[in-house]
PDB file of N, CA and C in Angstrom:
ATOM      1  N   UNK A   1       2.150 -48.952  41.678  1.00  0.00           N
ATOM      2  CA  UNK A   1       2.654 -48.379  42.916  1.00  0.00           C
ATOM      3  C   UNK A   1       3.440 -47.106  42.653  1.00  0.00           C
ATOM      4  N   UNK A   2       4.316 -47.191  41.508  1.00  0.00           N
ATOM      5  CA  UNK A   2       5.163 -46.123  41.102  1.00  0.00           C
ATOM      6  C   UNK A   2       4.165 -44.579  41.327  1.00  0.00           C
ATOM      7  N   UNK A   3       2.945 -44.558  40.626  1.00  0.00           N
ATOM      8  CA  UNK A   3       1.869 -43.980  40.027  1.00  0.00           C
ATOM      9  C   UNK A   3       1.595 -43.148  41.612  1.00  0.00           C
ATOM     10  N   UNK A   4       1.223 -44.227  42.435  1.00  0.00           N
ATOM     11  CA  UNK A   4       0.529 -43.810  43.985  1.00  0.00           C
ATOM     12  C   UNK A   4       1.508 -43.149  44.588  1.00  0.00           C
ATOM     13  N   UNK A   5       2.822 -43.370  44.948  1.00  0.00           N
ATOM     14  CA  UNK A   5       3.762 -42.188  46.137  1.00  0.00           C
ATOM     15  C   UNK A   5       3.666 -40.773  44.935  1.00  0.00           C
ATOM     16  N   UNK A   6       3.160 -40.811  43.981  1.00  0.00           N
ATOM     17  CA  UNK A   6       3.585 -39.553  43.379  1.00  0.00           C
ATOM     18  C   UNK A   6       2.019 -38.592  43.650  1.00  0.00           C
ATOM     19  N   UNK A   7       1.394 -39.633  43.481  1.00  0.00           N
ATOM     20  CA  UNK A   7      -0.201 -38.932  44.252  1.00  0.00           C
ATOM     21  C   UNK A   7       0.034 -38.247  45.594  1.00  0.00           C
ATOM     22  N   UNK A   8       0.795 -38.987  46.239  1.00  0.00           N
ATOM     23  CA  UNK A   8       0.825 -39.184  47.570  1.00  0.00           C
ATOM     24  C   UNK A   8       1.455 -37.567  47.891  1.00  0.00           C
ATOM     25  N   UNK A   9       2.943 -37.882  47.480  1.00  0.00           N
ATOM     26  CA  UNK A   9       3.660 -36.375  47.714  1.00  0.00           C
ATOM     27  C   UNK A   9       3.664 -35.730  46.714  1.00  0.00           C
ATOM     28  N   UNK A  10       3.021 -34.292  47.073  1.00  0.00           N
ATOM     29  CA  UNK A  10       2.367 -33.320  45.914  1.00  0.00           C
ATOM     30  C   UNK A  10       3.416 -32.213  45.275  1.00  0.00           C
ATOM     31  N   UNK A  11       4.342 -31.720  46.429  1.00  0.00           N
ATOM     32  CA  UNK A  11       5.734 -30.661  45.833  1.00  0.00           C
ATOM     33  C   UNK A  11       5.929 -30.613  47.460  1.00  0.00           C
ATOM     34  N   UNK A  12       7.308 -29.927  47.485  1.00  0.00           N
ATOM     35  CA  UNK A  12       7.851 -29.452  48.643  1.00  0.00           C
ATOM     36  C   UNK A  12       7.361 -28.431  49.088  1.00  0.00           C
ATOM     37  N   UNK A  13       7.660 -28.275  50.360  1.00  0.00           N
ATOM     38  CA  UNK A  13       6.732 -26.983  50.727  1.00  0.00           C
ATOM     39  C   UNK A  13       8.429 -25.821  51.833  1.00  0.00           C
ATOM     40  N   UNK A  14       8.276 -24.757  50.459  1.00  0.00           N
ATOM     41  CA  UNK A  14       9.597 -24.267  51.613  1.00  0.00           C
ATOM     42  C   UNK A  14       8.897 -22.967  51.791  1.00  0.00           C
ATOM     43  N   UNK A  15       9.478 -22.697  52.971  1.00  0.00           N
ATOM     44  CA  UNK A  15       9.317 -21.186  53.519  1.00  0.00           C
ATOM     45  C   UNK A  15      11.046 -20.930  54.230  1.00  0.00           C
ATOM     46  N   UNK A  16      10.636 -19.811  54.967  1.00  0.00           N
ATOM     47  CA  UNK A  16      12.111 -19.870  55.522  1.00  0.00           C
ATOM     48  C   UNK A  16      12.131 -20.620  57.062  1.00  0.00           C
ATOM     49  N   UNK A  17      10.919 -21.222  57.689  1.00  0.00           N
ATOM     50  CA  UNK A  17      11.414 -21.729  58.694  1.00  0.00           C
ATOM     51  C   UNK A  17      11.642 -23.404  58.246  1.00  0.00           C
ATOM     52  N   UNK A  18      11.145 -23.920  57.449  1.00  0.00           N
ATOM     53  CA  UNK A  18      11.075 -24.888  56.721  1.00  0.00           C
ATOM     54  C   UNK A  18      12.495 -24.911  56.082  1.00  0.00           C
ATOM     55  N   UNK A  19      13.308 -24.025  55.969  1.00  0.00           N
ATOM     56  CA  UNK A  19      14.689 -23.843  55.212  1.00  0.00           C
ATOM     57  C   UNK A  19      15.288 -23.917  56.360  1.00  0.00           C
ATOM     58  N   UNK A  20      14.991 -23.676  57.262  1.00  0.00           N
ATOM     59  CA  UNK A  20      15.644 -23.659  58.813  1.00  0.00           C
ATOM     60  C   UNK A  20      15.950 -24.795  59.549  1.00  0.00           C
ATOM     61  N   UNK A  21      14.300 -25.523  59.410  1.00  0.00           N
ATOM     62  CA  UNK A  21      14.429 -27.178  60.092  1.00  0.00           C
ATOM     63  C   UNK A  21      15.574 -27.515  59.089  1.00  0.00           C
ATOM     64  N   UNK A  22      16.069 -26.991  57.586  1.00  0.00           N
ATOM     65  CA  UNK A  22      16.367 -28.595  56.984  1.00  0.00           C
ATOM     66  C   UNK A  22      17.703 -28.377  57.490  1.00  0.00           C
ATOM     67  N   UNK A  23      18.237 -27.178  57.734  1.00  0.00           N
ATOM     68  CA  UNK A  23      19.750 -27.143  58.044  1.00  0.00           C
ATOM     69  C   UNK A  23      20.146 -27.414  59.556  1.00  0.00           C
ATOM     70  N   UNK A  24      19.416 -26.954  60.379  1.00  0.00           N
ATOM     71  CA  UNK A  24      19.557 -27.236  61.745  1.00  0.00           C
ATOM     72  C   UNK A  24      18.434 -28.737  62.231  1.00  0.00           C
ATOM     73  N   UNK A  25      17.693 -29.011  61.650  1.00  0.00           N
ATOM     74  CA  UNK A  25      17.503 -30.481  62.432  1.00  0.00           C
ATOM     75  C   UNK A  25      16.846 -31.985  61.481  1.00  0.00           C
ATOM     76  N   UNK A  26      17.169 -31.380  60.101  1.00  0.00           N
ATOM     77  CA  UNK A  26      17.387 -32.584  59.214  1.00  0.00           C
ATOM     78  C   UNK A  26      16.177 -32.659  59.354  1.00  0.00           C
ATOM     79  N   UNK A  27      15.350 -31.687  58.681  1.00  0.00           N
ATOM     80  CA  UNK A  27      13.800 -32.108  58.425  1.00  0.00           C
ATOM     81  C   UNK A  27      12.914 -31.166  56.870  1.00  0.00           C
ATOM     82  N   UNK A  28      12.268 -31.802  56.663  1.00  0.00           N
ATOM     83  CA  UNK A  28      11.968 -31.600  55.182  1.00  0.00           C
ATOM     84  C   UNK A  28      10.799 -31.230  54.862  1.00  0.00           C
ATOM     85  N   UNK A  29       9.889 -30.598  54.822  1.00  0.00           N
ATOM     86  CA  UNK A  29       8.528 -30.196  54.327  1.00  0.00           C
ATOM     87  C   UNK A  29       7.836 -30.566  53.621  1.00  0.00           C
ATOM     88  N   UNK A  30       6.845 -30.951  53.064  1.00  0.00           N
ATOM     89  CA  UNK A  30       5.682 -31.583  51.880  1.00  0.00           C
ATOM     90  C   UNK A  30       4.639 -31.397  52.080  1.00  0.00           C
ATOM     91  N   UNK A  31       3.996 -30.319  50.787  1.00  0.00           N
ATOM     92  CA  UNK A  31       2.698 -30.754  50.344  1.00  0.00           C
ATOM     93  C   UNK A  31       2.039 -32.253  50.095  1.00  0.00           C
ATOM     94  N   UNK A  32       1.227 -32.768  51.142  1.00  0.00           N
ATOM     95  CA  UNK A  32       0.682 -34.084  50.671  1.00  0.00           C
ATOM     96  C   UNK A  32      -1.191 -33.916  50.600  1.00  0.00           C
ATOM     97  N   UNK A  33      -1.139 -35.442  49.679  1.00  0.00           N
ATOM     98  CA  UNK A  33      -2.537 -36.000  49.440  1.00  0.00           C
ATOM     99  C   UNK A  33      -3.409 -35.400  51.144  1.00  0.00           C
ATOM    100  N   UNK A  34      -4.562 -34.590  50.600  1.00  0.00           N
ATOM    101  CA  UNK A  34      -5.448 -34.605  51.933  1.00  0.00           C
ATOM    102  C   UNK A  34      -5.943 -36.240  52.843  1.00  0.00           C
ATOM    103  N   UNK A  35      -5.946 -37.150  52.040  1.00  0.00           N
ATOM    104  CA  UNK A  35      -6.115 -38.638  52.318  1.00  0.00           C
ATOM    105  C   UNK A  35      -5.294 -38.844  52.685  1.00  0.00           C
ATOM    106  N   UNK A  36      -3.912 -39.060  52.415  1.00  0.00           N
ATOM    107  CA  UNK A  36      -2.572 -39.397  52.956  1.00  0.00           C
ATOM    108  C   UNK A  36      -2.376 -39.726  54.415  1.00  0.00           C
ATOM    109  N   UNK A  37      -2.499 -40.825  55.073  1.00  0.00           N
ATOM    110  CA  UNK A  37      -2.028 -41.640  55.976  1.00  0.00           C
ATOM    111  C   UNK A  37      -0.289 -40.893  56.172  1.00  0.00           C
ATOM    112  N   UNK A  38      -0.002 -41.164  57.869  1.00  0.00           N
ATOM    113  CA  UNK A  38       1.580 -41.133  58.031  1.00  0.00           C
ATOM    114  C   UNK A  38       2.054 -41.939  57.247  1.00  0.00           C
ATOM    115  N   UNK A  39       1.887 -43.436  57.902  1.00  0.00           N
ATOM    116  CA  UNK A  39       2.331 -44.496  56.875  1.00  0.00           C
ATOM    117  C   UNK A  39       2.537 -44.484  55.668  1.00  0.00           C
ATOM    118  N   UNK A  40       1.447 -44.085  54.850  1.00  0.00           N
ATOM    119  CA  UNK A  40       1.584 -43.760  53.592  1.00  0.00           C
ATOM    120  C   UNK A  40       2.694 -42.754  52.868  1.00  0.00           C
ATOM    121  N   UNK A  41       2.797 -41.517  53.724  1.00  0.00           N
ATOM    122  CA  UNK A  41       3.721 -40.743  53.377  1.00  0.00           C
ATOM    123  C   UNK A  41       5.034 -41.178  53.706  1.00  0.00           C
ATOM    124  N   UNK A  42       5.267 -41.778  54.643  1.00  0.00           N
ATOM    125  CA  UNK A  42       6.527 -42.542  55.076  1.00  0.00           C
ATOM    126  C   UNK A  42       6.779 -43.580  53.890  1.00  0.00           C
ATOM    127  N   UNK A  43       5.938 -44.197  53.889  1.00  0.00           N
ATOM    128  CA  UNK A  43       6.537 -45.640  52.633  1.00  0.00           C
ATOM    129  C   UNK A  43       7.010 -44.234  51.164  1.00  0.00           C
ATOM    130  N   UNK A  44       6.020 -43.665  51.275  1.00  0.00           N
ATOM    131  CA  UNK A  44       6.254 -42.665  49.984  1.00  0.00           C
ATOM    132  C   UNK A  44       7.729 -41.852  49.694  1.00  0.00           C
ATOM    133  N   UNK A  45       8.162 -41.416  51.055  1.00  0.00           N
ATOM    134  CA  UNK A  45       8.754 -40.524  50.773  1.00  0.00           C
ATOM    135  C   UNK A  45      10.552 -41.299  51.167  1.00  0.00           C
ATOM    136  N   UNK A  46      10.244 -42.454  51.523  1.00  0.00           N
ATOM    137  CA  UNK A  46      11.375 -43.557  51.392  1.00  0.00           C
ATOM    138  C   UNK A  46      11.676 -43.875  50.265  1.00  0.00           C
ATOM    139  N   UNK A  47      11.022 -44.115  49.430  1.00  0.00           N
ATOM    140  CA  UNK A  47      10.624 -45.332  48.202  1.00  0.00           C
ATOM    141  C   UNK A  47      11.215 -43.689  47.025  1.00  0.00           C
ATOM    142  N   UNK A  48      10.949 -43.328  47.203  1.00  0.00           N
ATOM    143  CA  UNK A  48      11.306 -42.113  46.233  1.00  0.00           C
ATOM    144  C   UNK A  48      12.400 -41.705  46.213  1.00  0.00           C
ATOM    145  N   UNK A  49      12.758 -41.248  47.371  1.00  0.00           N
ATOM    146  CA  UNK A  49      14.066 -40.120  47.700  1.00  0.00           C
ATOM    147  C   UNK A  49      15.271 -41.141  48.554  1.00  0.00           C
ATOM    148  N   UNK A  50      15.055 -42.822  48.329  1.00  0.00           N
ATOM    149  CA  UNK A  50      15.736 -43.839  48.505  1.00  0.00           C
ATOM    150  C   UNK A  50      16.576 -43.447  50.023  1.00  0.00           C
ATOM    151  N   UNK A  51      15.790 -43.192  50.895  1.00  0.00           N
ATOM    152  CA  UNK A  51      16.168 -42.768  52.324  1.00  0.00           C
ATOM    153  C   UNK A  51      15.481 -43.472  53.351  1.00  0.00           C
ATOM    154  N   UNK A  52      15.989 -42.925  54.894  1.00  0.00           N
ATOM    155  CA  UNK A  52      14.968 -43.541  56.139  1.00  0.00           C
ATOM    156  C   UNK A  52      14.264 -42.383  56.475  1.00  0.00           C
ATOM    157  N   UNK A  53      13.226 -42.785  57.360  1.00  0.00           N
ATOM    158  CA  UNK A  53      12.664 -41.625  57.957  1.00  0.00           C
ATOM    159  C   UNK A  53      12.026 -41.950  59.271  1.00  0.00           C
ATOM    160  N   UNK A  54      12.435 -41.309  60.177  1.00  0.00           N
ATOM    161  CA  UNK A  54      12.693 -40.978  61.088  1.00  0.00           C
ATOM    162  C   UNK A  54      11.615 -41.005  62.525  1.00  0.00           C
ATOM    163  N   UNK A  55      10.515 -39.996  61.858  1.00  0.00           N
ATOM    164  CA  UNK A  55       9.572 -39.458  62.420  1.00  0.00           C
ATOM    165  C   UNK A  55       8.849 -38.754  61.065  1.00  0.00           C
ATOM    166  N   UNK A  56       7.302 -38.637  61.260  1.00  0.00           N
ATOM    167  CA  UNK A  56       6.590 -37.592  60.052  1.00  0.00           C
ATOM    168  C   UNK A  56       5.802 -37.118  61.359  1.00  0.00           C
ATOM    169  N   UNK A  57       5.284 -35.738  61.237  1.00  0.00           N
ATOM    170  CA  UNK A  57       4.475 -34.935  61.861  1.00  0.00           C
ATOM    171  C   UNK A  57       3.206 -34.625  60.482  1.00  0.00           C
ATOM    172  N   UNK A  58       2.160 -34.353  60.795  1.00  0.00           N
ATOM    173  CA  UNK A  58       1.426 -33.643  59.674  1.00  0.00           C
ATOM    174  C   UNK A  58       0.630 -32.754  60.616  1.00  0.00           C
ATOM    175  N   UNK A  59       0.595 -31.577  60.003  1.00  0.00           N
ATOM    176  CA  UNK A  59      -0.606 -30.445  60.018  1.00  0.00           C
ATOM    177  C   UNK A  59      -1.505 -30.413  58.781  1.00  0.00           C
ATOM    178  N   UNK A  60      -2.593 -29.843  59.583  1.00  0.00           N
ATOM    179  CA  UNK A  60      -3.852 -28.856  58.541  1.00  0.00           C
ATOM    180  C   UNK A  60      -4.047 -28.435  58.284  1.00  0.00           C
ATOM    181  N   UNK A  61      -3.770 -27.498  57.391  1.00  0.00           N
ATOM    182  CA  UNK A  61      -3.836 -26.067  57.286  1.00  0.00           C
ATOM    183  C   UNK A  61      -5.420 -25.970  56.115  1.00  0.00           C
ATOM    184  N   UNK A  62      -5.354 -24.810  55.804  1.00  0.00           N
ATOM    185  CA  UNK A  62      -6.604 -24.716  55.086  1.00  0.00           C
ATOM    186  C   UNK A  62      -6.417 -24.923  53.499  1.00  0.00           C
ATOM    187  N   UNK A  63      -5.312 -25.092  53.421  1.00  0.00           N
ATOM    188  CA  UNK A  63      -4.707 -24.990  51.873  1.00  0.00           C
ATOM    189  C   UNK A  63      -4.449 -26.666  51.458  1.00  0.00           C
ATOM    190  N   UNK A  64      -4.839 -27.394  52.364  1.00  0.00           N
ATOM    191  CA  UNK A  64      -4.291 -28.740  52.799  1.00  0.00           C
ATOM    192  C   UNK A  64      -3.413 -29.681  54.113  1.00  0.00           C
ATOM    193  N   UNK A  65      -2.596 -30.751  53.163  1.00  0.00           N
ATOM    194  CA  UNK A  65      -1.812 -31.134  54.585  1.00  0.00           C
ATOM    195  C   UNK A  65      -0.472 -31.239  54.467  1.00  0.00           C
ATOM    196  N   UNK A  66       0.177 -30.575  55.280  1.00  0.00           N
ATOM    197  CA  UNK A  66       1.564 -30.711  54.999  1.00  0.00           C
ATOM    198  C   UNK A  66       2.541 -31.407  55.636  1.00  0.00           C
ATOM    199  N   UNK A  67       3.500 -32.085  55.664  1.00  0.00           N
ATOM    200  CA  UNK A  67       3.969 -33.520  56.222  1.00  0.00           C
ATOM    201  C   UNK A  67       5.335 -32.803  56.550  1.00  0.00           C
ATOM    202  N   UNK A  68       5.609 -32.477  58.075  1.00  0.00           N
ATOM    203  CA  UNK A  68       6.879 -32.559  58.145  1.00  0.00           C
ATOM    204  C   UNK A  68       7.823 -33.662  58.443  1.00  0.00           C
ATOM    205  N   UNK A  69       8.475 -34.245  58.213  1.00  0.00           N
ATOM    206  CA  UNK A  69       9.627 -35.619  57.502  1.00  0.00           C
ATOM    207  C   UNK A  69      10.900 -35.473  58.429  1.00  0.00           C
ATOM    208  N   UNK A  70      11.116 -35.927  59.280  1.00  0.00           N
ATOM    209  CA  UNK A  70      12.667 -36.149  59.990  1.00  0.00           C
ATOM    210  C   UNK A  70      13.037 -37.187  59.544  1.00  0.00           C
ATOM    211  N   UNK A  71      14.660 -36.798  58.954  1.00  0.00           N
ATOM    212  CA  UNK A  71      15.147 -37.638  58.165  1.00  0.00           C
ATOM    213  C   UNK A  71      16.139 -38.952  59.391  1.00  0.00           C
ATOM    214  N   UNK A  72      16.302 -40.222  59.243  1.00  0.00           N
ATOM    215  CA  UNK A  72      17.395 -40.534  60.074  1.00  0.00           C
ATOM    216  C   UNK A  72      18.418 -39.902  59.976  1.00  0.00           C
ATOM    217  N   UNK A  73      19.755 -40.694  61.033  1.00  0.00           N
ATOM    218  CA  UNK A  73      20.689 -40.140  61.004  1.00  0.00           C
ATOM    219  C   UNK A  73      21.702 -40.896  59.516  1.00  0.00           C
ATOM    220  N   UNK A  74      22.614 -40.238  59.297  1.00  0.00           N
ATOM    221  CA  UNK A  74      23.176 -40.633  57.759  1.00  0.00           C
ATOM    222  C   UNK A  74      22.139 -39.938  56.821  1.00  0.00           C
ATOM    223  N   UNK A  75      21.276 -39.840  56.605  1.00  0.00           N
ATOM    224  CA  UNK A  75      20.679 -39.120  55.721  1.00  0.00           C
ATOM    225  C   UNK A  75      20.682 -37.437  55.356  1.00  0.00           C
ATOM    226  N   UNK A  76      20.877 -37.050  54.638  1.00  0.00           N
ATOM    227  CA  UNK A  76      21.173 -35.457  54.464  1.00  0.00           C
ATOM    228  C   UNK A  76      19.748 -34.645  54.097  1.00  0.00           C
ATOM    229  N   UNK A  77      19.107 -33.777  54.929  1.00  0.00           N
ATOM    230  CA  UNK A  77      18.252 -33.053  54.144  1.00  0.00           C
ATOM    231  C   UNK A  77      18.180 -32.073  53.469  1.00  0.00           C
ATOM    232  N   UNK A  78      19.631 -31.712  53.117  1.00  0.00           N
ATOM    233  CA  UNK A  78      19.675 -31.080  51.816  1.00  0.00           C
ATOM    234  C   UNK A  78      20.091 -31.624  50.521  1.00  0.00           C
ATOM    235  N   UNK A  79      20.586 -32.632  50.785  1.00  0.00           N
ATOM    236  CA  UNK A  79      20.425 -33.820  49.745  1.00  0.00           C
ATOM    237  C   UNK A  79      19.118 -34.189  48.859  1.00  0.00           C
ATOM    238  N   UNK A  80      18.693 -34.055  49.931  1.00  0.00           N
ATOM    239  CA  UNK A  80      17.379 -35.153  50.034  1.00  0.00           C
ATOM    240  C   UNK A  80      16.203 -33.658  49.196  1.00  0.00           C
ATOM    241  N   UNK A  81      16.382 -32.781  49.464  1.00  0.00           N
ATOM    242  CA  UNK A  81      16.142 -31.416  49.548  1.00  0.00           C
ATOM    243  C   UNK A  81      16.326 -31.107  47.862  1.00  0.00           C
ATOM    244  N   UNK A  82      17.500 -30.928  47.607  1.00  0.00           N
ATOM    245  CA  UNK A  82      17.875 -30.790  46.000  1.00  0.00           C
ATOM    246  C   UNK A  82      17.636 -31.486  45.103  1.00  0.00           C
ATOM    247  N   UNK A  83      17.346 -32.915  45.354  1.00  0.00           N
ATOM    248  CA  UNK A  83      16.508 -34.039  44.533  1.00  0.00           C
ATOM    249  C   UNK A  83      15.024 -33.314  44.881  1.00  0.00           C
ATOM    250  N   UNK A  84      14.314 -32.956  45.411  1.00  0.00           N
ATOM    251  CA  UNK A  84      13.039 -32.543  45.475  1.00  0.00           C
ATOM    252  C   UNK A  84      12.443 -31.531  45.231  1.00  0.00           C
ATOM    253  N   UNK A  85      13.288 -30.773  44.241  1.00  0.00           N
ATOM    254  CA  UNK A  85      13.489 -29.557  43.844  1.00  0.00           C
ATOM    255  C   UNK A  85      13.014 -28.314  45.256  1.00  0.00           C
ATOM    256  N   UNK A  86      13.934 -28.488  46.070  1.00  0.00           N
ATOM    257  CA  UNK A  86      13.548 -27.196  46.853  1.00  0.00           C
ATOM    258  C   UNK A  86      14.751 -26.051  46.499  1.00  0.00           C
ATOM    259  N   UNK A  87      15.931 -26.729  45.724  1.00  0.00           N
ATOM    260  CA  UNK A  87      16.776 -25.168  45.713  1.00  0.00           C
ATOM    261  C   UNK A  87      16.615 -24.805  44.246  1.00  0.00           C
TER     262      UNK A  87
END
């Protein structure tokens, strides 16, 4: 299982509006698996970064899929952010 959430979530994905959600509405960006289920990314990105989550959105882009992550409340996404190497 260890093996699979790391399949699952591929690297962070920052830009500057993506730097924007994390400070103003506690939300986090990811490159994920093109296969990747919500569910899947949710159990994944709990189980890793030892947090709740909230809500996941995913888009399509042509480069892949990228998972945006609302964190609950108590949870920090720049916390959550600096463990995931985004700074």
């Amino acid at each position: 299982m260890m093996e699979l959430r790391h399949r699952i979530i591929l690297h962070a994905y920052v830009t500057e509006k993506s730097m924007d959600e994390m400070e103003r509405q506690n939300k986090l960006e990811f490159v994920v698996d093109r296969r990747a289920s919500r569910a899947e990314v949710k159990s994944a990105v709990e189980k890793t970064y030892q947090c709740k989550v909230a809500k996941i959105t995913i888009k399509i882009v042509r480069t892949g899929k990228i998972a945006t992550v609302k964190l609950a409340k108590g949870f920090s996404a720049e916390d959550i952010g600096s463990r995931a190497g985004v700074f």
